[in-house]
C-alpha atoms as a PDB file:
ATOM      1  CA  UNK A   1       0.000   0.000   0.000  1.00  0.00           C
ATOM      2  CA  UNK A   2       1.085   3.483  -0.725  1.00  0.00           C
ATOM      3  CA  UNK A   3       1.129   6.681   1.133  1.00  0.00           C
ATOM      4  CA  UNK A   4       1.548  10.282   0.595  1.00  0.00           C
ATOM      5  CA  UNK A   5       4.120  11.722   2.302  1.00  0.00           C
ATOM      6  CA  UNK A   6       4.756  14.377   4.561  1.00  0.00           C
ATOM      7  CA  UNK A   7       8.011  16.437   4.177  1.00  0.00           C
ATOM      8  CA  UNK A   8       9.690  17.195   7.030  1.00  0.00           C
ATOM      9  CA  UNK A   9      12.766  19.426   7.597  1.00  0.00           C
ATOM     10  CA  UNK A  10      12.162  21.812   4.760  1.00  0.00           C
ATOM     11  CA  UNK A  11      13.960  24.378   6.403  1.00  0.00           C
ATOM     12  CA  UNK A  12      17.427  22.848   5.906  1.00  0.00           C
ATOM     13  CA  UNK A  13      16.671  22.639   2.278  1.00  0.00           C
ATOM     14  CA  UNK A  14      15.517  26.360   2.307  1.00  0.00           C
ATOM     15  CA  UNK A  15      19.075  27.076   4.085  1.00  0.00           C
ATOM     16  CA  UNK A  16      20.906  24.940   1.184  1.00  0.00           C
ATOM     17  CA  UNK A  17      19.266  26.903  -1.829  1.00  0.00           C
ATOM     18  CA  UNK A  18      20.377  30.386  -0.068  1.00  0.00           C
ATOM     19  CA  UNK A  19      23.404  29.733   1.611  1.00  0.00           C
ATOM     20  CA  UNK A  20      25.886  28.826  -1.513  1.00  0.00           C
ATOM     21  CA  UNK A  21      25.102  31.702  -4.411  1.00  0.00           C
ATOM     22  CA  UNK A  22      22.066  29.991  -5.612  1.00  0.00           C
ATOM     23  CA  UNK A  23      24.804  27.187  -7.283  1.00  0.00           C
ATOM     24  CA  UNK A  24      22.373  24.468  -6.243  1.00  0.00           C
ATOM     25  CA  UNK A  25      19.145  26.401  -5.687  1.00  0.00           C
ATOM     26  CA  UNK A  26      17.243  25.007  -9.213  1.00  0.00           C
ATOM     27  CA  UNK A  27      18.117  21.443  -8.167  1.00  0.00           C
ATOM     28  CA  UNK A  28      16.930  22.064  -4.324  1.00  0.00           C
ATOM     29  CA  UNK A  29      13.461  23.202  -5.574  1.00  0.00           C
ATOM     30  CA  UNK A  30      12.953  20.442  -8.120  1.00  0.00           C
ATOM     31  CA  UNK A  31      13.936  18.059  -5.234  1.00  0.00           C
ATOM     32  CA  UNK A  32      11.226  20.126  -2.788  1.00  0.00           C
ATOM     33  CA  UNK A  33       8.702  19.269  -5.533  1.00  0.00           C
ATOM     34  CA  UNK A  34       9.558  15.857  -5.955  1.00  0.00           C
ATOM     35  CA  UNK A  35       9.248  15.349  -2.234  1.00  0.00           C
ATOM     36  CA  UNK A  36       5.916  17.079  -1.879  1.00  0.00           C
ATOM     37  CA  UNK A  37       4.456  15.102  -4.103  1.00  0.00           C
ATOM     38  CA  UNK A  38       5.879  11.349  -2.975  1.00  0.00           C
ATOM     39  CA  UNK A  39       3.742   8.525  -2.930  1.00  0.00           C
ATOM     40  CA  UNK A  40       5.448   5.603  -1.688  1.00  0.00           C
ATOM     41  CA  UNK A  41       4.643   2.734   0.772  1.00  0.00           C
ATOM     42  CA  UNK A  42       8.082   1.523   0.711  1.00  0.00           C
ATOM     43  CA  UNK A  43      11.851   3.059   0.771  1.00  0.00           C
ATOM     44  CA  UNK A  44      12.758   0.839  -2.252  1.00  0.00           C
ATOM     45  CA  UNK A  45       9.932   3.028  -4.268  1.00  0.00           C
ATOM     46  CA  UNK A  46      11.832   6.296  -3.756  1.00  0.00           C
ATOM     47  CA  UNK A  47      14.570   4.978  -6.277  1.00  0.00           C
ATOM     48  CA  UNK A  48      11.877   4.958  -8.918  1.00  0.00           C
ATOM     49  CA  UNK A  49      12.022   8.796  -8.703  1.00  0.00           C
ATOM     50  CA  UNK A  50      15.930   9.088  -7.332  1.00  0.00           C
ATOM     51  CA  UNK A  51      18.054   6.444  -9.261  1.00  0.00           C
ATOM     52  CA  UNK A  52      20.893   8.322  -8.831  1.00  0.00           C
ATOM     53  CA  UNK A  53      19.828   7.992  -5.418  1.00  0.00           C
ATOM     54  CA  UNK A  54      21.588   5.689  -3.044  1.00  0.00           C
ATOM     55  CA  UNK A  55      19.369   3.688  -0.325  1.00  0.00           C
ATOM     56  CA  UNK A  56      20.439   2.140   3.114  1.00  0.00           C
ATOM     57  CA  UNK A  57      17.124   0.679   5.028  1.00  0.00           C
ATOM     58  CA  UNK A  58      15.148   3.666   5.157  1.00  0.00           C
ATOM     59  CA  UNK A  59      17.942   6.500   4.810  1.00  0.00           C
ATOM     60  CA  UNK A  60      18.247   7.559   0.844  1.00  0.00           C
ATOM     61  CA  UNK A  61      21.447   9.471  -0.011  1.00  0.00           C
ATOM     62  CA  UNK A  62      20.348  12.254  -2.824  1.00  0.00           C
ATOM     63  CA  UNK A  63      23.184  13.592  -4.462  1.00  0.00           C
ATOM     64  CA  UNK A  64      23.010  17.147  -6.011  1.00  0.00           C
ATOM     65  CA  UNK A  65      25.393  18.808  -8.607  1.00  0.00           C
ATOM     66  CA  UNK A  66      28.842  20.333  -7.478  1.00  0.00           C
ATOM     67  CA  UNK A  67      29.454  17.762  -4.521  1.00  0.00           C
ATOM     68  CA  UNK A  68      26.179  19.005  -2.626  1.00  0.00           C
ATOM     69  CA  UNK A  69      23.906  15.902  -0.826  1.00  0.00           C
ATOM     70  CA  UNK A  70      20.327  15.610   0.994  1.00  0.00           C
ATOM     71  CA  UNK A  71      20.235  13.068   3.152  1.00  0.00           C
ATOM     72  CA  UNK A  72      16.561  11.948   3.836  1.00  0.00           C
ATOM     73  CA  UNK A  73      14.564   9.389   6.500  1.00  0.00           C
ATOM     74  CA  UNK A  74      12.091   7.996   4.928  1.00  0.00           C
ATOM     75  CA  UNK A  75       8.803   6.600   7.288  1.00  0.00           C
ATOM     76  CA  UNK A  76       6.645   5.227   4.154  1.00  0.00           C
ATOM     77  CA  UNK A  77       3.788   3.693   7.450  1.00  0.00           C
ATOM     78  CA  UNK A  78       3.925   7.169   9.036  1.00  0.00           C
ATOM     79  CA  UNK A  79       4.026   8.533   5.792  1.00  0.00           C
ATOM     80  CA  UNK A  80       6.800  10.995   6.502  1.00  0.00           C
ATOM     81  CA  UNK A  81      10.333  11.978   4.540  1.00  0.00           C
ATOM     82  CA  UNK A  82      12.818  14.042   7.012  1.00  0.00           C
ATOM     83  CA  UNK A  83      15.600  16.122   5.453  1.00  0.00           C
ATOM     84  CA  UNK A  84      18.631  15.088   8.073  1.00  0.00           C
ATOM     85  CA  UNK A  85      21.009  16.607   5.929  1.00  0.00           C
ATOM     86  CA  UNK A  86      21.391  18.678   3.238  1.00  0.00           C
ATOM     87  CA  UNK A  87      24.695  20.678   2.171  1.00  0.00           C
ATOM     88  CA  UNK A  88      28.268  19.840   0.887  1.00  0.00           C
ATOM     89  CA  UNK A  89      29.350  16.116   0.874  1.00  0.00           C
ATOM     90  CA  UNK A  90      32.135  16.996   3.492  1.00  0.00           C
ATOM     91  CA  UNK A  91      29.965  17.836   5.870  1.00  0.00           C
ATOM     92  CA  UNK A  92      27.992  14.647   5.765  1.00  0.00           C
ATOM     93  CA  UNK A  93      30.513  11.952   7.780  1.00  0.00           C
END
């Protein structure tokens, strides 16, 4: 069964698209959009959408142009996606 899903987190998305000269900004939106509108009842159905994407149980890795990455939590029964991360690749470890 699928669910719509909730984004949480936005706000560290928001800080991504303003806080490195709009470089990523475009890609951050589309992402926001993409997000907004999931529809999945399982992790593995985010790839469908993301296959650049990288999955690990229910964490999917998101890379974005110029060595940028979202890191989300995906709760497909709660029906909820959480940004944990989003910003340069270095500051992901």
């Amino acid at each position: 069964m699928r669910h719509a899903m909730r984004l949480m987190g936005r706000q560290r998305l928001c800080e991504l698209a303003t806080s490195n000269g709009g470089r990523v900004a475009g890609a951050v939106s589309a992402l926001s959009l993409e997000l907004e509108g999931a529809d999945w009842g399982e992790p593995a159905d985010a790839l469908d959408a993301f296959p650049k994407a990288e999955l690990s149980g229910c964490r999917l890795r998101v890379p974005l142009h110029d060595g940028y990455l979202v890191i989300l939590a995906l709760n497909c029964v709660a029906g909820i996606v959480l940004v944990e991360f989003a910003g340069q690749v270095s500051g992901s470890a």
